[in-house]
Every structure is written in C-alpha cells, then in structure tokens.
C-alpha atoms as a PDB file:
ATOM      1  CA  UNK A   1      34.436 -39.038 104.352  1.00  0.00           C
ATOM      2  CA  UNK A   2      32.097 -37.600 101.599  1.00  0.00           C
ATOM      3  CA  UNK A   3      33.685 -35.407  99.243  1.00  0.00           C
ATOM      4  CA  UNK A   4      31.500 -32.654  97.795  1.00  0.00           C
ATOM      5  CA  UNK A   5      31.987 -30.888  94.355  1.00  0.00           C
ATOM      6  CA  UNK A   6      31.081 -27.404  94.702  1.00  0.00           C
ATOM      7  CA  UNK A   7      29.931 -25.839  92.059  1.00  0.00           C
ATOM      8  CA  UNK A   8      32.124 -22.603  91.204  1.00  0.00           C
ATOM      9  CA  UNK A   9      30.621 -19.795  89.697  1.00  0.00           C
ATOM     10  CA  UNK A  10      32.736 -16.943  88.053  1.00  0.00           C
ATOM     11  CA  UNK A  11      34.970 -16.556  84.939  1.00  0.00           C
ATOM     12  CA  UNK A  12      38.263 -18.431  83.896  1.00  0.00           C
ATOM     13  CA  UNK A  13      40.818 -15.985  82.973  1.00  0.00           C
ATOM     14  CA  UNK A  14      40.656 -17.085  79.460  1.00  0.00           C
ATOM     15  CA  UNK A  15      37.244 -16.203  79.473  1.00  0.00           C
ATOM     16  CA  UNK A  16      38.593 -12.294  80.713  1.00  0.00           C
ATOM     17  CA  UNK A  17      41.110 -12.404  78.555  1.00  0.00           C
ATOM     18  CA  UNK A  18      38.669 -13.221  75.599  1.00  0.00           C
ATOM     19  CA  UNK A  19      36.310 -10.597  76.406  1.00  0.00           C
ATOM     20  CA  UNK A  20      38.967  -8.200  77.009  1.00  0.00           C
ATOM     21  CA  UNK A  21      40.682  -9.335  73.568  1.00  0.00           C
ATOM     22  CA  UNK A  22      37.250  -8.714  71.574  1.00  0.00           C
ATOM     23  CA  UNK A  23      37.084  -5.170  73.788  1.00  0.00           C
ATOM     24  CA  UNK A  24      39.922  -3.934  72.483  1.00  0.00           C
ATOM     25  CA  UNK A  25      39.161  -4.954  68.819  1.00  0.00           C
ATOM     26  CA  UNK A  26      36.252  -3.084  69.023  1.00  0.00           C
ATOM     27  CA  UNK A  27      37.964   0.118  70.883  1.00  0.00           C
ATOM     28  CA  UNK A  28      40.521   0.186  68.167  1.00  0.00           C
ATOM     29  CA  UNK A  29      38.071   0.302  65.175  1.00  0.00           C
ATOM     30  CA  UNK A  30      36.313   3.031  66.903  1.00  0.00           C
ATOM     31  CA  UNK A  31      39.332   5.028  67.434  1.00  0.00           C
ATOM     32  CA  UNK A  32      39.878   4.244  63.864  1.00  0.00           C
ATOM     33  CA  UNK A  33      36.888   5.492  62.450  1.00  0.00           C
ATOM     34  CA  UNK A  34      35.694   8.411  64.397  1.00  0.00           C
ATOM     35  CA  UNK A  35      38.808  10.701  62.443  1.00  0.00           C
ATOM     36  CA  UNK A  36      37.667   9.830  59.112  1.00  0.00           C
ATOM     37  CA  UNK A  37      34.323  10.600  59.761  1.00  0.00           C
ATOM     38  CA  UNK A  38      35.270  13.557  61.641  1.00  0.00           C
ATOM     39  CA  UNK A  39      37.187  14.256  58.630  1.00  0.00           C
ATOM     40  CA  UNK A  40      34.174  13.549  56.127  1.00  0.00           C
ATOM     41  CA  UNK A  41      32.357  15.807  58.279  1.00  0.00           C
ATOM     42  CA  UNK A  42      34.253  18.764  57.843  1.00  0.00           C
ATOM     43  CA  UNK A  43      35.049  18.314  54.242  1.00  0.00           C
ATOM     44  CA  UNK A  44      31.173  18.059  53.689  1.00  0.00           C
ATOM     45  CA  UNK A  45      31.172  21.531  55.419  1.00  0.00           C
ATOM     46  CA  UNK A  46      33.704  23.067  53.494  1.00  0.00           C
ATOM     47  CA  UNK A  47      32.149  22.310  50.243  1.00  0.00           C
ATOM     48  CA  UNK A  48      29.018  23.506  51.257  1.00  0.00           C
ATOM     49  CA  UNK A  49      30.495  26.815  52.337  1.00  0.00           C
ATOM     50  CA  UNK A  50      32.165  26.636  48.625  1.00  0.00           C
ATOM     51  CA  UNK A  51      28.460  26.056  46.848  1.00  0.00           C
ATOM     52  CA  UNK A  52      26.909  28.531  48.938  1.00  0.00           C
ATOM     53  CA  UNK A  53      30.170  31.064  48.028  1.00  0.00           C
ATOM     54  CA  UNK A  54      29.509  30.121  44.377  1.00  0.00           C
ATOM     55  CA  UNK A  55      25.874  31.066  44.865  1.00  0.00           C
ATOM     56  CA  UNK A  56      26.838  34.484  46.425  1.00  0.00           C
ATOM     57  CA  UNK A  57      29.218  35.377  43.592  1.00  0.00           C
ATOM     58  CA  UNK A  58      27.157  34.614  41.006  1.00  0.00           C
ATOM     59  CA  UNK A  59      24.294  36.602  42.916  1.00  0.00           C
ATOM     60  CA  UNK A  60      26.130  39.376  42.513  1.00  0.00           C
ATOM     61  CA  UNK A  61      27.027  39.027  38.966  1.00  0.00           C
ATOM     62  CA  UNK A  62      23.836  39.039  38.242  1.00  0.00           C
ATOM     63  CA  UNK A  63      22.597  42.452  40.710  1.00  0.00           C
ATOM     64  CA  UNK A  64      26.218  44.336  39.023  1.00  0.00           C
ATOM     65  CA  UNK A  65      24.934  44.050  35.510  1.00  0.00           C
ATOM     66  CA  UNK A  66      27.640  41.231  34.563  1.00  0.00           C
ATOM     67  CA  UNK A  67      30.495  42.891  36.237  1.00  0.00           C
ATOM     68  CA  UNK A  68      32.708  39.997  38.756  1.00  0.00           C
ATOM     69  CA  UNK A  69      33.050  41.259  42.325  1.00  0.00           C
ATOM     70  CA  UNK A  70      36.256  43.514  42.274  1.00  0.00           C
ATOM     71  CA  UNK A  71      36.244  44.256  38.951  1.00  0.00           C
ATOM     72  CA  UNK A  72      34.012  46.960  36.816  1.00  0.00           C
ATOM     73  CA  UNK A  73      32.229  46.619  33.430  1.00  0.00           C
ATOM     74  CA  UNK A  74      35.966  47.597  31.684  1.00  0.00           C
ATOM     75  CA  UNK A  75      36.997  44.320  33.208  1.00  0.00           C
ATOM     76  CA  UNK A  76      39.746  46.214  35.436  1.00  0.00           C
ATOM     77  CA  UNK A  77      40.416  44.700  38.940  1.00  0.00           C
ATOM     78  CA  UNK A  78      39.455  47.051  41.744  1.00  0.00           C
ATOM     79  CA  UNK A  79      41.266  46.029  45.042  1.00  0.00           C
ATOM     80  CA  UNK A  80      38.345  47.066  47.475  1.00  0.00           C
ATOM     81  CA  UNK A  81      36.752  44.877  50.059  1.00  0.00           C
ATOM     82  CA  UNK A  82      33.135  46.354  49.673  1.00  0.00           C
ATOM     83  CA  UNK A  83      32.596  43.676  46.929  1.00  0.00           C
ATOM     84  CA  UNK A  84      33.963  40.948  48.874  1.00  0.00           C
ATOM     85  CA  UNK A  85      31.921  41.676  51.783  1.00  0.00           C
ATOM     86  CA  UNK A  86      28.739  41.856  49.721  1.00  0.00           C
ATOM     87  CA  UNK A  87      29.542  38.446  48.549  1.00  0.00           C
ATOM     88  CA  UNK A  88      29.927  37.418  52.014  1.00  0.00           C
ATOM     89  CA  UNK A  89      26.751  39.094  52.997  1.00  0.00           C
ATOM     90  CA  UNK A  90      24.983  37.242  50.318  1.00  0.00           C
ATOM     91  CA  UNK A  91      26.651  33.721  51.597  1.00  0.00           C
ATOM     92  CA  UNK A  92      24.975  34.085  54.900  1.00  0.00           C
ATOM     93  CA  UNK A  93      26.922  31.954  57.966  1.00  0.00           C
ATOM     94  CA  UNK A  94      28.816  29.294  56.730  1.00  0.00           C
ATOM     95  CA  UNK A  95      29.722  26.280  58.570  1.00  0.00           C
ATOM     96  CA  UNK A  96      34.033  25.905  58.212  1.00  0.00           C
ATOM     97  CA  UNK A  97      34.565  29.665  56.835  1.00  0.00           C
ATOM     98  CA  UNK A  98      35.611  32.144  59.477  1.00  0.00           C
ATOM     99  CA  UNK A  99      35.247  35.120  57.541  1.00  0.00           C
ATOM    100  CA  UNK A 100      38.896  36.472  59.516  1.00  0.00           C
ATOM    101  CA  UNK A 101      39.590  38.411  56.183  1.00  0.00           C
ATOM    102  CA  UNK A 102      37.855  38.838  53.135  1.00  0.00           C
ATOM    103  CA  UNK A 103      39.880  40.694  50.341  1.00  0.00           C
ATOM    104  CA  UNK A 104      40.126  41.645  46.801  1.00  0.00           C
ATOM    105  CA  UNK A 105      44.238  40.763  45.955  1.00  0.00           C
ATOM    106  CA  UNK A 106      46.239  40.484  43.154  1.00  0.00           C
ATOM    107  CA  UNK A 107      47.851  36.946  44.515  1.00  0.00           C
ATOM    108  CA  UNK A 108      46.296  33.759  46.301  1.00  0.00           C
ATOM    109  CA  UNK A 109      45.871  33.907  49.958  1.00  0.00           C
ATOM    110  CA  UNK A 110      47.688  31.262  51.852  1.00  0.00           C
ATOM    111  CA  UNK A 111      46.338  32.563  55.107  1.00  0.00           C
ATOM    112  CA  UNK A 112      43.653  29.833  57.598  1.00  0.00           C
ATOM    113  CA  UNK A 113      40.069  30.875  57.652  1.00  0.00           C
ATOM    114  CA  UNK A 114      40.387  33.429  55.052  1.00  0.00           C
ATOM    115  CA  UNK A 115      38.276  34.486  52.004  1.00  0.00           C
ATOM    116  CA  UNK A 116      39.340  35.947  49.320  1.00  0.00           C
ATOM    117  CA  UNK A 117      38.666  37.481  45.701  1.00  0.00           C
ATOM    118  CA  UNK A 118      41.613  37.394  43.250  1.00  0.00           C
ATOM    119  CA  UNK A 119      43.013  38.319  40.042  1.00  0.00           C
ATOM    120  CA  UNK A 120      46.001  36.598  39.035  1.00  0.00           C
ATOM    121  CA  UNK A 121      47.078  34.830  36.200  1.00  0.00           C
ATOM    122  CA  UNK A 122      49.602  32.837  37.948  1.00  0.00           C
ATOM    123  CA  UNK A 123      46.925  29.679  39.163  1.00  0.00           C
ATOM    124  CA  UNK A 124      50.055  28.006  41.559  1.00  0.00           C
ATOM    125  CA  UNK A 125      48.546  25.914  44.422  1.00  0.00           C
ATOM    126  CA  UNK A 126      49.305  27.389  47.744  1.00  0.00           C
ATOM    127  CA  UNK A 127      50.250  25.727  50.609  1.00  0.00           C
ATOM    128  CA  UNK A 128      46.781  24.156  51.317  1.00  0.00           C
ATOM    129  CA  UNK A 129      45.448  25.425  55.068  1.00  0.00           C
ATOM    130  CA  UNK A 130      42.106  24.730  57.216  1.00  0.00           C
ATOM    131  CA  UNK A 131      39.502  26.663  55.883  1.00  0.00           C
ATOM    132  CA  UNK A 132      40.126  28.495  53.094  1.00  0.00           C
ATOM    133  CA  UNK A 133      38.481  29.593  49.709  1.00  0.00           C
ATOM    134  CA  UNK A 134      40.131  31.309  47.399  1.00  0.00           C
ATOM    135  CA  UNK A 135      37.618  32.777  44.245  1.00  0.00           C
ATOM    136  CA  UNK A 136      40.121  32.723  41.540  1.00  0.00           C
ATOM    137  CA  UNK A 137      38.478  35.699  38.877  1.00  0.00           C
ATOM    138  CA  UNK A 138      39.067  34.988  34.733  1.00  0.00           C
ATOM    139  CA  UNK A 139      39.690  31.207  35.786  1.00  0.00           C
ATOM    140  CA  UNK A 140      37.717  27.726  35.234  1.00  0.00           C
ATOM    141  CA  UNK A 141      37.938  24.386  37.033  1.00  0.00           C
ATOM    142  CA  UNK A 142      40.886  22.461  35.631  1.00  0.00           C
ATOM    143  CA  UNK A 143      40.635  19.185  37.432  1.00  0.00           C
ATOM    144  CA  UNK A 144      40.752  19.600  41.089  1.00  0.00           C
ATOM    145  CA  UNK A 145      41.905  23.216  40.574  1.00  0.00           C
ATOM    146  CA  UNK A 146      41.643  26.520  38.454  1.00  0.00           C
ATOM    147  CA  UNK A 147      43.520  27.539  34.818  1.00  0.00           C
ATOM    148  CA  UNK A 148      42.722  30.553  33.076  1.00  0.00           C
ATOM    149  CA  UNK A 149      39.769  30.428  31.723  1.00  0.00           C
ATOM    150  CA  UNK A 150      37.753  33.946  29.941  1.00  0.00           C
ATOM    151  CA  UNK A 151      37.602  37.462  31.494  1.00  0.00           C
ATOM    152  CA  UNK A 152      33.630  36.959  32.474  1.00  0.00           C
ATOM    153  CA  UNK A 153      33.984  33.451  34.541  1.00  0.00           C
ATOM    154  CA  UNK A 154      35.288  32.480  38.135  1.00  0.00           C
ATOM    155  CA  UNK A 155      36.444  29.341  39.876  1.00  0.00           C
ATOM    156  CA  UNK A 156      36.055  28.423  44.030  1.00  0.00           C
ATOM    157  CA  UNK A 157      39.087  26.521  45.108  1.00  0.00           C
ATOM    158  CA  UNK A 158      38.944  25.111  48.723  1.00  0.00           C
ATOM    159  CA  UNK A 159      41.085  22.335  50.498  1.00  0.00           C
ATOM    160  CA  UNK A 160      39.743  18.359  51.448  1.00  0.00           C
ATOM    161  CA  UNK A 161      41.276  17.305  54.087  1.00  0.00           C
ATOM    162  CA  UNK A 162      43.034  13.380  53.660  1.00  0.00           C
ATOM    163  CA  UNK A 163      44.278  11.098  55.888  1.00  0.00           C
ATOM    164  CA  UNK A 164      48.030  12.790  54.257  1.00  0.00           C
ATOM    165  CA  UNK A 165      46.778  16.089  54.873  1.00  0.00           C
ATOM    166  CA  UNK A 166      45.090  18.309  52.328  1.00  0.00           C
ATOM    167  CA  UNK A 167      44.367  18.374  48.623  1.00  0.00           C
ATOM    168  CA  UNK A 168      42.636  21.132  46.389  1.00  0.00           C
ATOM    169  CA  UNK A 169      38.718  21.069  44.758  1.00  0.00           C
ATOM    170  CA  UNK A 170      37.947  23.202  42.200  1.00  0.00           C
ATOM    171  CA  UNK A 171      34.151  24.607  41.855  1.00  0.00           C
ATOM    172  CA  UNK A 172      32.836  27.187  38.896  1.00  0.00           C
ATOM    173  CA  UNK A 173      30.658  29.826  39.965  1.00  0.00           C
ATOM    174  CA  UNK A 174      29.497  31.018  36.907  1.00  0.00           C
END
C-alpha cells in the first residue's frame, strides 16, 4: 500500500488568528484617530469663524467712524441687536457658528451656538459650550482669554475643543 501526501491548501488557525490580531491593531488606531481629527476639524472651523468675526467687527469700526458695534462715539453701550446683526451680515456664513442669537449684553453668554457683543468688566470664563463666540468690547487678549484692555479695542473669545473637553482662545479684533 502506497501512501500519498496530499498537499493541503488553506490557512492554519495561527495564521487567522495573526491576521485577525494585526486587523484589530489597525481597527483600533483608526477608531483612535478619526475623533481627534474630527476634533482638529472643528476647532479649525471655529477659529476661522472667530477670524472672519474679527474681520466683520473691525469692518464696522471702520464704516461707524471709530465707534465699536453697540456702543456710540460717547463710548456708551447701546443694548440693540441692529449692530450685532450688521456684524454678522458682514461675517457672511460661517462654518461652526449658528447664528441662534446674536445680542448686545451687559454679561457673557453661556448659551451653544450663540453670538454675542458685550460690555462687561467682569472677564470670568463661562462654562465653555459648542460653538460659541463671545466679542468681549474694552478688552485685549490676555493669554488664551480677554482682560480689560482700553475703551476703543475688542477681543473674540471662542472654545477648542480637547480630548478633556473645552478650553478658551482669545483673538483681538482691532
């Protein structure tokens, strides 16, 4: 009696298990990655809204003579939303900014997709939400936020989103 060797084709299950091993590696660095560039994606967004915000508000300083957006050439505020909505005329469509609310206020909005002008001297972080920019009037970039700064210059502050949730940047628009 002749015995025959076949020849077998296939996989081992080490080989399997291998490939599946490797699989998963590669599965778990995309799941890994595709938030933080999701992430850097949106933050990207937000601070181009911010610029192009910046841009508006110093276009209309410069059509109003000097005078900031809510307030008049005696450097009183003036809690009307026709300036705020010229500013966000002049901004165009931005990318993260919902314009749900645009206002002229006395104190910081802490309210998602919101714009708004503001005179305050009180320059206390709110509770940072999604998509919000807050135009902080009399006020200057201190770090990643606004301080008081003189009665003719205005700071952007918007929230970056972190792996830990959200942190403030600071922008001057004039």
């Amino acid at each position: 009696m002749q015995t025959k060797l076949k020849n077998r084709q296939g996989f081992t299950i080490i080989e399997v298990m291998i490939v599946l091993a490797i699989a998963g590696l590669i599965m778990l660095i995309v799941f890994l990655a595709v938030p933080a560039l999701q992430r850097a994606s949106r933050n990207t967004s937000r601070k181009n809204d911010a610029s192009r915000l910046a841009t508006a508000v110093s276009s209309f300083v410069s059509n109003a003579n000097g005078d900031l957006p809510c307030m008049g050439n005696t450097n009183t505020f003036s809690n009307t939303s026709t300036d705020a909505n010229t500013v966000e005329t002049s901004a165009g469509k931005l990318g993260q900014l919902a314009f749900t609310s645009e206002a002229c206020t006395t104190t910081a909005s802490t309210t998602s997709g919101t714009f708004d002008i503001t005179n305050t001297t009180t320059y206390t972080q709110p509770t940072a939400v999604d998509n919000l920019v807050i135009v902080y009037l009399g006020a200057t970039c201190s770090g990643n936020y606004a301080s008081a700064g003189s009665a003719r210059q205005a700071a952007l502050v918007y929230p970056i989103e972190t792996s830990g949730g959200y942190t403030w940047s600071c922008i001057s628009a004039l």
